[in-house]
Protein backbone atom coordinates (compact mmCIF):
# COMPACT_ATOMS: atom_id res chain seq x y z
CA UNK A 1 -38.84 -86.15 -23.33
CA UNK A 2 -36.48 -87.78 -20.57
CA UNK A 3 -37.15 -87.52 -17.43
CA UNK A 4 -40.71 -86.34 -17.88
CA UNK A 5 -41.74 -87.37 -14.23
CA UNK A 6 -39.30 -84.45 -13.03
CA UNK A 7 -41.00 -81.94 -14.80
CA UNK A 8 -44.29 -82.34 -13.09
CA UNK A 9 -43.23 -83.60 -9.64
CA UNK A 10 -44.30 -80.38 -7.75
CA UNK A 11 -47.43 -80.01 -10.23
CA UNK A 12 -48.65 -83.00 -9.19
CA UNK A 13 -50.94 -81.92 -6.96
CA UNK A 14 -52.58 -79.35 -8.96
CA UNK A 15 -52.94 -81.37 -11.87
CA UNK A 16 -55.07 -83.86 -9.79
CA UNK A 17 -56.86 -80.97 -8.19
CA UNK A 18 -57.44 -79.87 -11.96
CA UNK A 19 -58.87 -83.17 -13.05
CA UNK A 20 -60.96 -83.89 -10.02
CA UNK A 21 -62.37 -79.86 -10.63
CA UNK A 22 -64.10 -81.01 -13.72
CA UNK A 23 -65.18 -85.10 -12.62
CA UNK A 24 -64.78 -87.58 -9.23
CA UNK A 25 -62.09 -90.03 -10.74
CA UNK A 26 -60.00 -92.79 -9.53
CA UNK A 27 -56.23 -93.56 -9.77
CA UNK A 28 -56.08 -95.13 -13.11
CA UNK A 29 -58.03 -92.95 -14.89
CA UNK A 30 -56.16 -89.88 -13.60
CA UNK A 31 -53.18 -91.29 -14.58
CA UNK A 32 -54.26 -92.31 -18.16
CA UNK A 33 -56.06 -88.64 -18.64
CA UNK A 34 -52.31 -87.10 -17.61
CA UNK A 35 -50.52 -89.93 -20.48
CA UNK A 36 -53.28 -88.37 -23.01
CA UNK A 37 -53.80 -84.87 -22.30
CA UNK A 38 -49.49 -84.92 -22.39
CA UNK A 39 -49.60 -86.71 -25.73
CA UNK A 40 -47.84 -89.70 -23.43
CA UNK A 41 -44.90 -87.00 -22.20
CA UNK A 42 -45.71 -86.98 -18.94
CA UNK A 43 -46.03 -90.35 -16.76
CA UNK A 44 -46.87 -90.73 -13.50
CA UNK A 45 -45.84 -93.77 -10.86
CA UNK A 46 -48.34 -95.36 -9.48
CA UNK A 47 -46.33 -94.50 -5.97
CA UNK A 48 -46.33 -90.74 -7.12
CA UNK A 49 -50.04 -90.88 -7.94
CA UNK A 50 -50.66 -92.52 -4.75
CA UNK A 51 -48.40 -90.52 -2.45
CA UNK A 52 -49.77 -87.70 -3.88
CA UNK A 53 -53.47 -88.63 -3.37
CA UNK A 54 -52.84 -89.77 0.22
CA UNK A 55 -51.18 -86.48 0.75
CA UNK A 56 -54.48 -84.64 -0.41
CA UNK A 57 -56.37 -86.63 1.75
CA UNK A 58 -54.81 -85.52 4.25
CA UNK A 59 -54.88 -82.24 3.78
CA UNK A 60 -58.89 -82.45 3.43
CA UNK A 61 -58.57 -81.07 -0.18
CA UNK A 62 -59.88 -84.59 -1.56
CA UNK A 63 -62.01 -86.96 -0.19
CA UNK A 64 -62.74 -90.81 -1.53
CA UNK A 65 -65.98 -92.56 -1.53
CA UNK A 66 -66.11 -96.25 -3.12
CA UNK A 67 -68.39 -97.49 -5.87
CA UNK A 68 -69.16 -100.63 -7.57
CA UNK A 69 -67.98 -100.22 -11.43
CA UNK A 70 -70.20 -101.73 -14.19
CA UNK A 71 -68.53 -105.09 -13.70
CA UNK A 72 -69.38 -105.12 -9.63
CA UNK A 73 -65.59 -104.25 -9.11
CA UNK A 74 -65.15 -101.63 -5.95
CA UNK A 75 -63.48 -99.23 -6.87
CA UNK A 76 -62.20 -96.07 -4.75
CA UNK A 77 -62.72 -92.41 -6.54
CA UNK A 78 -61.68 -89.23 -5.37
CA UNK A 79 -63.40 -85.79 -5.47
CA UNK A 80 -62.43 -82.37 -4.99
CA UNK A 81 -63.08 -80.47 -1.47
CA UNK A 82 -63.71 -77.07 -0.73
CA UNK A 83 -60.40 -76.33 0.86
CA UNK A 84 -58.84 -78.36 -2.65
CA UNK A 85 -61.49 -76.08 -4.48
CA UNK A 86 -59.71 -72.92 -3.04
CA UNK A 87 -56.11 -74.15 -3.23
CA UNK A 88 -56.49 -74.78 -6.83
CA UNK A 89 -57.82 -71.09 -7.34
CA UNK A 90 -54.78 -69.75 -5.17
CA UNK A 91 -52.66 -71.36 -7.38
CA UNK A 92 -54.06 -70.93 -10.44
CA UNK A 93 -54.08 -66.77 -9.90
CA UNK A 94 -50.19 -67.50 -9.04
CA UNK A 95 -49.51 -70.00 -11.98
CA UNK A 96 -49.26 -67.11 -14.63
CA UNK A 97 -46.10 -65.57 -12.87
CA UNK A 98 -44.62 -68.86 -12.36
CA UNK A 99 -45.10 -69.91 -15.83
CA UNK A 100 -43.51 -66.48 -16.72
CA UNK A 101 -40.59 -66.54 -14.48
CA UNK A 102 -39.57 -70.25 -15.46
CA UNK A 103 -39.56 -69.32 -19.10
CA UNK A 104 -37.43 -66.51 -18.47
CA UNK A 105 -35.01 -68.46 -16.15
CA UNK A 106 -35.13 -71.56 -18.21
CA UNK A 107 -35.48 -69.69 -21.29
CA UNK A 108 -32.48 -67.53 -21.13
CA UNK A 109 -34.20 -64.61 -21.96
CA UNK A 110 -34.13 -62.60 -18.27
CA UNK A 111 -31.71 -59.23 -17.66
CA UNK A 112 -29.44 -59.06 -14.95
CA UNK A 113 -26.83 -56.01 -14.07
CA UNK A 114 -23.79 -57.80 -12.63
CA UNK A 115 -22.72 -55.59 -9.79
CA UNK A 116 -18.84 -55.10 -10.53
C-alpha cells in the first residue's frame, strides 16, 4: 500500500484516542500496535505521532505522567481524558456515515442526476 501515511493522516487522532481508551501507552508502543493491528500497512512518523500527541495535549484530551520501565528507563505515557473520552464517542457515532460516504465516493458506487 503506497502512501499508507496519507490514508490515516486525519485518523490520527482517533486512532490514538482508540488505543489509549483500552491502556495508558507511550509513543513507541502506539506506533508498533498501529504497524500490527494494520498488518504493517499503516506507518506512522515519529513527527506525526508526536505532533499529534502534543496536539492532544493540548487540547486536554490526553494527559502524560512519567514512569520508570523495568530497566529504570523514564519513560513518558499518555492516557485518555474525559474531554478525549467524549471526543472519541462523538466521533465514533459519526464514523459509520463517514465510512459509508467514502466508500461510495471512493468506491464509485454513489447516484448523481446531472442537471442538463
Amino acid at each position: 500500500m503506497t502512501n499508507s501515511g496519507e490514508y490515516v493522516r486525519g485518523f490520527t487522532d482517533y486512532i490514538i484516542l482508540s488505543i489509549l481508551a483500552k491502556f495508558d501507552s507511550y509513543g513507541y508502543e502506539m506506533s508498533k500496535i498501529i504497524e500490527q493491528v494494520s498488518d504493517e500497512h499503516f506507518q506512522l512518523t515519529e513527527a506525526t505521532l508526536y505532533f499529534a500527541l502534543k496536539r492532544l495535549l493540548e487540547d486536554g484530551k490526553i494527559s502524560s505522567y512519567k514512569e520508570k520501565n523495568k530497566k529504570g528507563m523514564s519513560r513518558r505515557y499518555y492516557q485518555i481524558t474525559s474531554e478525549g473520552k467524549q471526543a472519541l464517542h462523538d466521533f465514533r457515532k459519526d464514523w459509520i456515515q463517514i465510512e459509508n460516504t467514502l466508500a461510495n465516493l471512493v468506491g464509485g458506487t454513489f447516484e448523481y442526476l446531472r442537471e442538463e
